[in-house]
C-alpha atoms as a PDB file:
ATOM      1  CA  UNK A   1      21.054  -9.669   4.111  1.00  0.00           C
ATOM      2  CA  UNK A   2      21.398  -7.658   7.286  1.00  0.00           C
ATOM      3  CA  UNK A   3      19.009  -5.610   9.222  1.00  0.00           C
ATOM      4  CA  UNK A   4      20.980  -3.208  11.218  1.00  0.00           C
ATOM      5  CA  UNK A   5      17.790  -1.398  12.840  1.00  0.00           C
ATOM      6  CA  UNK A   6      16.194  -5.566  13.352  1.00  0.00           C
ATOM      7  CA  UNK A   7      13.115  -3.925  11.406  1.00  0.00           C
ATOM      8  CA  UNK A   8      10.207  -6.409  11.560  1.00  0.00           C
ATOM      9  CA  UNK A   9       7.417  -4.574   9.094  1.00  0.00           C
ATOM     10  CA  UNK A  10       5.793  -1.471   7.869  1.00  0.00           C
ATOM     11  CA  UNK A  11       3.368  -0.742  10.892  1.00  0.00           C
ATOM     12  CA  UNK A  12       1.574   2.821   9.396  1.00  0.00           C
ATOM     13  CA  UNK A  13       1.922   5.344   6.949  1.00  0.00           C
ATOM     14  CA  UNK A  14       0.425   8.780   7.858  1.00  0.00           C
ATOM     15  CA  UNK A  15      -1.600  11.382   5.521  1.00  0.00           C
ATOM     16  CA  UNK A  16      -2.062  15.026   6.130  1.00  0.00           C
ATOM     17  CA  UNK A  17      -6.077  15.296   5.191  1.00  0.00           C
ATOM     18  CA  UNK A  18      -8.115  18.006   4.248  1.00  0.00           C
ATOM     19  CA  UNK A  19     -11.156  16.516   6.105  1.00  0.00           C
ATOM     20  CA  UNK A  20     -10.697  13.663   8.261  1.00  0.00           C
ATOM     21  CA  UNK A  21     -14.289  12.664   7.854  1.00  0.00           C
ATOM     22  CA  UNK A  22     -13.898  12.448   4.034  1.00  0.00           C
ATOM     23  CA  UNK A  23     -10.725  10.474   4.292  1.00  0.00           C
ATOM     24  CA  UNK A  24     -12.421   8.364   6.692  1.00  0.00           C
ATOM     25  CA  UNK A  25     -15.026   7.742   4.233  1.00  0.00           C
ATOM     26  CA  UNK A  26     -12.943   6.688   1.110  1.00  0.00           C
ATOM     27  CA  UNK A  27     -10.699   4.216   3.200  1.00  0.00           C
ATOM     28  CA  UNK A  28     -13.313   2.313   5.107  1.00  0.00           C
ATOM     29  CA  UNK A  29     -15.592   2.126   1.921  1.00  0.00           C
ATOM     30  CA  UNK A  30     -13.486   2.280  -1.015  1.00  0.00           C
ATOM     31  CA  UNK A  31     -10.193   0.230  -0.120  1.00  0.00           C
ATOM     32  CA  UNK A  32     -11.700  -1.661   3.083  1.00  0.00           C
ATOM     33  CA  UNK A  33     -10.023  -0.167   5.781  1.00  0.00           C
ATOM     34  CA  UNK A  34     -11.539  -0.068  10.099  1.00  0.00           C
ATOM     35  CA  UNK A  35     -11.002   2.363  12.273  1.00  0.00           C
ATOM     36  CA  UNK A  36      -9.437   1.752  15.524  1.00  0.00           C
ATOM     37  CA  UNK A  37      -8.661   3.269  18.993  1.00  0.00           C
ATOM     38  CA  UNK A  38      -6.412   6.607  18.902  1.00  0.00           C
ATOM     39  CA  UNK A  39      -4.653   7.667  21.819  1.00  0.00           C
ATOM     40  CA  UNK A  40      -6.615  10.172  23.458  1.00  0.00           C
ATOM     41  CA  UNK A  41      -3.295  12.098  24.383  1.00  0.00           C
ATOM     42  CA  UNK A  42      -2.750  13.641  20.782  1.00  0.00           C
ATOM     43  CA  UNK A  43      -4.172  17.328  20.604  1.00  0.00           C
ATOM     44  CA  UNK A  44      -4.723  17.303  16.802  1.00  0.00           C
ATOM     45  CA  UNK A  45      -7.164  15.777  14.945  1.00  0.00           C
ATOM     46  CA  UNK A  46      -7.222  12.577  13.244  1.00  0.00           C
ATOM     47  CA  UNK A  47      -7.901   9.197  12.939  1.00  0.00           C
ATOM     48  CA  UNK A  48      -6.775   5.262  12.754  1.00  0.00           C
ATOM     49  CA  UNK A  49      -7.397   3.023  10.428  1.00  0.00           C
ATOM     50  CA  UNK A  50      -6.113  -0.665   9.669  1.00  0.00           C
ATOM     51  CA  UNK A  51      -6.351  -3.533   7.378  1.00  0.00           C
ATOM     52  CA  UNK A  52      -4.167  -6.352   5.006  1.00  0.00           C
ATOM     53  CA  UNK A  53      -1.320  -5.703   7.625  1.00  0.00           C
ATOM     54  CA  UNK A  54      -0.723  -2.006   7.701  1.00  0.00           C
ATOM     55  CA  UNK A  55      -2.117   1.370   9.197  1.00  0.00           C
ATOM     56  CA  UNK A  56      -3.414   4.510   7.940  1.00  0.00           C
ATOM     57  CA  UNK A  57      -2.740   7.141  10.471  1.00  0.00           C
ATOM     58  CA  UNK A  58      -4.954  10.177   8.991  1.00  0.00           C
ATOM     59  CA  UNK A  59      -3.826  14.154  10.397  1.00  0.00           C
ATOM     60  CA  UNK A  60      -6.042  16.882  10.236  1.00  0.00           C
ATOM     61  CA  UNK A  61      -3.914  20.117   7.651  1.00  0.00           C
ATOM     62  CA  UNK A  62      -3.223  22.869   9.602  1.00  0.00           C
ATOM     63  CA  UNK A  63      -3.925  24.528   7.033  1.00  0.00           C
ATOM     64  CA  UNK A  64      -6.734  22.335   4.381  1.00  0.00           C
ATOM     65  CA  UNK A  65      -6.942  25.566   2.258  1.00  0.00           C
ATOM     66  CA  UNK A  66      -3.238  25.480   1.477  1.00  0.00           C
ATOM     67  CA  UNK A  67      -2.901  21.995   1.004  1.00  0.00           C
ATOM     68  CA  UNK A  68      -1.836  21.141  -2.663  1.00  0.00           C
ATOM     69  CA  UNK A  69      -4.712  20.940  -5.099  1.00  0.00           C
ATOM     70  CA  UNK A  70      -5.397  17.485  -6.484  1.00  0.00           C
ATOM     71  CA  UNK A  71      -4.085  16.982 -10.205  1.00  0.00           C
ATOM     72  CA  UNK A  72      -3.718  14.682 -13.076  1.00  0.00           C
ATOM     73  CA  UNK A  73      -3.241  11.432 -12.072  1.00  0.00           C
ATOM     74  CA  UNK A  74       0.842  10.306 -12.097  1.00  0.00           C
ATOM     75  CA  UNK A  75       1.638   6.858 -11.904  1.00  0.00           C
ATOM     76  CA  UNK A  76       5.064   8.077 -11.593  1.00  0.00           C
ATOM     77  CA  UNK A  77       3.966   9.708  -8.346  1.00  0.00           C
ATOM     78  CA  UNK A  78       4.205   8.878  -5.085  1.00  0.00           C
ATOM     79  CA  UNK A  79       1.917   6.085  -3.716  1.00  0.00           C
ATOM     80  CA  UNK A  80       0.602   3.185  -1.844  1.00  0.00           C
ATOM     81  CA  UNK A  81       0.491   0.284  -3.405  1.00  0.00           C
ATOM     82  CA  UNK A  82      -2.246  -2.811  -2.679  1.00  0.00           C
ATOM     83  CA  UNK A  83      -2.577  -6.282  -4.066  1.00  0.00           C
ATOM     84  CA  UNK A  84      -5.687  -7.307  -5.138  1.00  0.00           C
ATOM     85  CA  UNK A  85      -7.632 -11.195  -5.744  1.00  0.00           C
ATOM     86  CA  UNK A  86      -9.400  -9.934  -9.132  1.00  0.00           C
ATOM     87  CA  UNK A  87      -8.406  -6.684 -11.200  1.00  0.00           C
ATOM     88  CA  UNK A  88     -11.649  -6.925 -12.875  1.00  0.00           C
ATOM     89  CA  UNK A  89     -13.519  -6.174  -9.804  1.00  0.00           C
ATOM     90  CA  UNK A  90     -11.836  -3.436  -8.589  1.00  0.00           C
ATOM     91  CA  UNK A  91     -11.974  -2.014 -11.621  1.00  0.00           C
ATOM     92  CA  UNK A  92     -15.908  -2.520 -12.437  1.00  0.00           C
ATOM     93  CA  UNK A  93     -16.268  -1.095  -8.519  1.00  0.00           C
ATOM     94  CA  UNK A  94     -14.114   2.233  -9.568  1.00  0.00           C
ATOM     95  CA  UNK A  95     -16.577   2.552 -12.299  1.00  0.00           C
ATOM     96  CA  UNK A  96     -19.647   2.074  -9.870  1.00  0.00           C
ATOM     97  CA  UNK A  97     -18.314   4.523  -7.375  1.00  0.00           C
ATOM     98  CA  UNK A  98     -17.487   6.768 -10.366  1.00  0.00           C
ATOM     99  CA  UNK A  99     -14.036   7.408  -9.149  1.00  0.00           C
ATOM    100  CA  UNK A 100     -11.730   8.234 -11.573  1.00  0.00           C
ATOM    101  CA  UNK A 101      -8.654   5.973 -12.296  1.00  0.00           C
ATOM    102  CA  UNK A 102      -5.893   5.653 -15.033  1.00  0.00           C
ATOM    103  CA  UNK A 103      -5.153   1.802 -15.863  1.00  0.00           C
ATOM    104  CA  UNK A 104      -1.379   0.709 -17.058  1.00  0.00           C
ATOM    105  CA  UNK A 105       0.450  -2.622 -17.654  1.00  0.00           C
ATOM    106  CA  UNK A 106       3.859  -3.571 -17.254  1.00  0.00           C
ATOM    107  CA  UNK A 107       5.619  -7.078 -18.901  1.00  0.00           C
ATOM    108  CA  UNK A 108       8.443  -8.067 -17.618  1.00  0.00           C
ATOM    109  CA  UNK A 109       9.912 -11.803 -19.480  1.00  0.00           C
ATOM    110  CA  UNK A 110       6.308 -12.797 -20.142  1.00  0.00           C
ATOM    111  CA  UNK A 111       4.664 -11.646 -16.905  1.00  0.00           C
ATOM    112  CA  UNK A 112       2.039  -9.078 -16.707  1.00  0.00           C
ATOM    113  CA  UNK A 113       1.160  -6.800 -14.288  1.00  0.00           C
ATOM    114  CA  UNK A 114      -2.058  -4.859 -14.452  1.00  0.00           C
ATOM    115  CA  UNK A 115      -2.327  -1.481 -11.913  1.00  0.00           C
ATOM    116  CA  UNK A 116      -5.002   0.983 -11.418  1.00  0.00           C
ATOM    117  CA  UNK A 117      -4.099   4.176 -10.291  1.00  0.00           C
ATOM    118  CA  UNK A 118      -6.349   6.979  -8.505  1.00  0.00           C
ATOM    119  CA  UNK A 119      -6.700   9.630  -5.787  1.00  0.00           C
ATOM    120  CA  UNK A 120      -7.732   9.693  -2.540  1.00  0.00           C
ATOM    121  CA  UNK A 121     -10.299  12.773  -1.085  1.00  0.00           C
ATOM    122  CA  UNK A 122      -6.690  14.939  -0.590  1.00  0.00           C
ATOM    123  CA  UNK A 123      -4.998  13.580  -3.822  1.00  0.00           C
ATOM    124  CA  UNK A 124      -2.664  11.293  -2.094  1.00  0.00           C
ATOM    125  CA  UNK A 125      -2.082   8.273  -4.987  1.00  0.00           C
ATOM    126  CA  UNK A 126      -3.223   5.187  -4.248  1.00  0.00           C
ATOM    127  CA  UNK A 127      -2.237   2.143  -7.139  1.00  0.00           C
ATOM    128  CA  UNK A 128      -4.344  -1.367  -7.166  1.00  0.00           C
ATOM    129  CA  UNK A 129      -2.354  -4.098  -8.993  1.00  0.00           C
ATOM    130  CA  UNK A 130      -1.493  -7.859  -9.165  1.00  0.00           C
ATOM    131  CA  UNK A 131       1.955  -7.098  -8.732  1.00  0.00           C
ATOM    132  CA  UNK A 132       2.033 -11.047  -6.827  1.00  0.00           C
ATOM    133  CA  UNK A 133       3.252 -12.596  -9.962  1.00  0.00           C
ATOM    134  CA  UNK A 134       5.646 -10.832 -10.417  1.00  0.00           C
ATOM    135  CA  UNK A 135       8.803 -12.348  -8.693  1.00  0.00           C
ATOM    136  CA  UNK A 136      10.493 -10.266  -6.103  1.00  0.00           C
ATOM    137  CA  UNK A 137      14.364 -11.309  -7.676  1.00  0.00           C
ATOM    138  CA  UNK A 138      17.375 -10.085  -5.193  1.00  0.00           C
ATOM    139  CA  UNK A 139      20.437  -7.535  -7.395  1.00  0.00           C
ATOM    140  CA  UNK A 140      23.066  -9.442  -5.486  1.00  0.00           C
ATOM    141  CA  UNK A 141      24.233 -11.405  -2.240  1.00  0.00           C
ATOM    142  CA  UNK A 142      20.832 -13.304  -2.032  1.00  0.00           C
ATOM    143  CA  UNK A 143      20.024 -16.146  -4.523  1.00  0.00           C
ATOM    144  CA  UNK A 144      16.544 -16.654  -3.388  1.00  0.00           C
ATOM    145  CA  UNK A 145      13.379 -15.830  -5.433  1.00  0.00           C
ATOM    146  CA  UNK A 146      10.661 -14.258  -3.821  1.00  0.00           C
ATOM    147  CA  UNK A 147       6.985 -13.603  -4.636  1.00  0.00           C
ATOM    148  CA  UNK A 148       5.393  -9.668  -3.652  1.00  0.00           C
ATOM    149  CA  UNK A 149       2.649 -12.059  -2.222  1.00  0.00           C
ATOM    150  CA  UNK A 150       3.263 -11.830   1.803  1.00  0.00           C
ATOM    151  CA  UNK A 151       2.819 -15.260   2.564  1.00  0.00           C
ATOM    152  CA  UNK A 152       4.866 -16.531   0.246  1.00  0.00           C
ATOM    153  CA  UNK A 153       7.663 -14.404   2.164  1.00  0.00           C
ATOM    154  CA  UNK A 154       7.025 -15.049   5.473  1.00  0.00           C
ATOM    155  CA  UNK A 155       7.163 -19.108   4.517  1.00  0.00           C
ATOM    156  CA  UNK A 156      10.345 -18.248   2.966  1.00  0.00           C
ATOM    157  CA  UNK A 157      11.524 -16.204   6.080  1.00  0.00           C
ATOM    158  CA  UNK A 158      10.867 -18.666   7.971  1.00  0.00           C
ATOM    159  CA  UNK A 159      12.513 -21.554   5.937  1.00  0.00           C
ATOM    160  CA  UNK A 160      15.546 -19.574   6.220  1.00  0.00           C
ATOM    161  CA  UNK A 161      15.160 -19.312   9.872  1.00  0.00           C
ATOM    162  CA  UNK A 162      15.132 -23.192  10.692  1.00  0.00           C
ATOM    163  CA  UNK A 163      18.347 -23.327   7.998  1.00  0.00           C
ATOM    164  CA  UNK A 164      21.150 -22.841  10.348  1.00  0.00           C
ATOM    165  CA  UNK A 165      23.550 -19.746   8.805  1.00  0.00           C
ATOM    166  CA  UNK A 166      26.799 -21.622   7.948  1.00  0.00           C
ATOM    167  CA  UNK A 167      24.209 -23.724   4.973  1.00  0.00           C
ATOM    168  CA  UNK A 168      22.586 -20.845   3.731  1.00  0.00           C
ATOM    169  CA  UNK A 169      24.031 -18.759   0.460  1.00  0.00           C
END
C-alpha cells in the first residue's frame, strides 16, 4: 500500500469547547488524559492534553453561546473512538460518574464487539469499545490480517519492513 504524504500517525485531534476548564475536567478524569505544555505564542485560549498515543488539542468557541446544543446521543455520529482492557468497568464507572451513555453491539462471523457511546461537556461523541478483536481485513491489494490492537500493527509493520519488497504480496 502506498503512502504518498509518508504519514507516520494521528498526532491530535482538536475540539472547539464551550469551557476549556470543563473539557479539561472530563478528559483528565473521565477518559485519562494529562495536560501538557502549549505554546505560549497562540493568542486564543486552550489547552493540551495527551494519552494512549494521541492528543487532544482543546479551543476556546468564539462564540460558546452559539455553539450547537448537545442532543440525543448518535452512534452514527461523528466520534473518537478508544479501546478499552474491560467493558464492564467502563461501563460500571459511567454509571458512578452518572454520565449518560447508550450501549450497542455489533457481530461480525462470530465476533462481538461491545461500544459505549456518550458526550463530552460540548457534545462532541466519544465511543468506548473492544473493537481489538475484531480483525482489521484489507478490500484488496494487501493479503495481510490485521488486529485494531496497535501493537499488533506495529509488529506487523515492522515484519514487513525486515521482508525485502520483491517477497512481499
Amino acid at each position: 500500500m502506498e503512502n504518498p504524504l509518508h504519514l507516520k500517525s494521528v498526532n491530535h485531534i482538536s475540539l472547539v469547547c464551550r469551557s476549556v476548564e470543563k473539557s479539561i475536567d472530563f478528559y483528565q478524569n473521565v477518559l485519562g488524559f494529562f495536560s501538557i505544555v502549549r505554546p505560549g505564542s497562540f493568542d486564543f485560549d486552550g489547552a493540551w492534553l495527551f494519552n494512549y498515543g494521541i492528543g487532544i488539542h482543546l479551543l476556546k468557541s468564539e462564540d460558546p453561546d452559539n455553539m450547537p446544543k448537545i442532543t440525543q446521543i448518535n452512534p452514527k455520529d461523528n466520534h473518537i473512538s478508544f479501546q478499552c482492557e474491560s467493558m464492564a468497568i467502563v461501563e460500571r464507572k459511567l454509571r458512578e460518574m452518572e454520565i449518560e451513555y447508550v450501549k450497542s453491539r455489533v457481530e461480525e462471523g462470530g465476533i462481538y464487539v461491545d461500544q459505549l457511546f456518550f458526550h463530552d461537556p460540548d457534545g462532541s461523541m466519544i465511543e468506548i469499545c473492544n473493537c481489538d478483536v475484531l480483525p482489521v481485513i484489507p478490500l484488496a491489494g494487501d493479503a495481510n490480517i490485521r488486529s485494531c490492537s496497535s501493537v499488533n500493527c506495529n509488529f506487523q509493520q515492522q515484519q514487513q519492513q525486515q521482508i525485502p519488497s520483491a517477497v512481499q504480496l
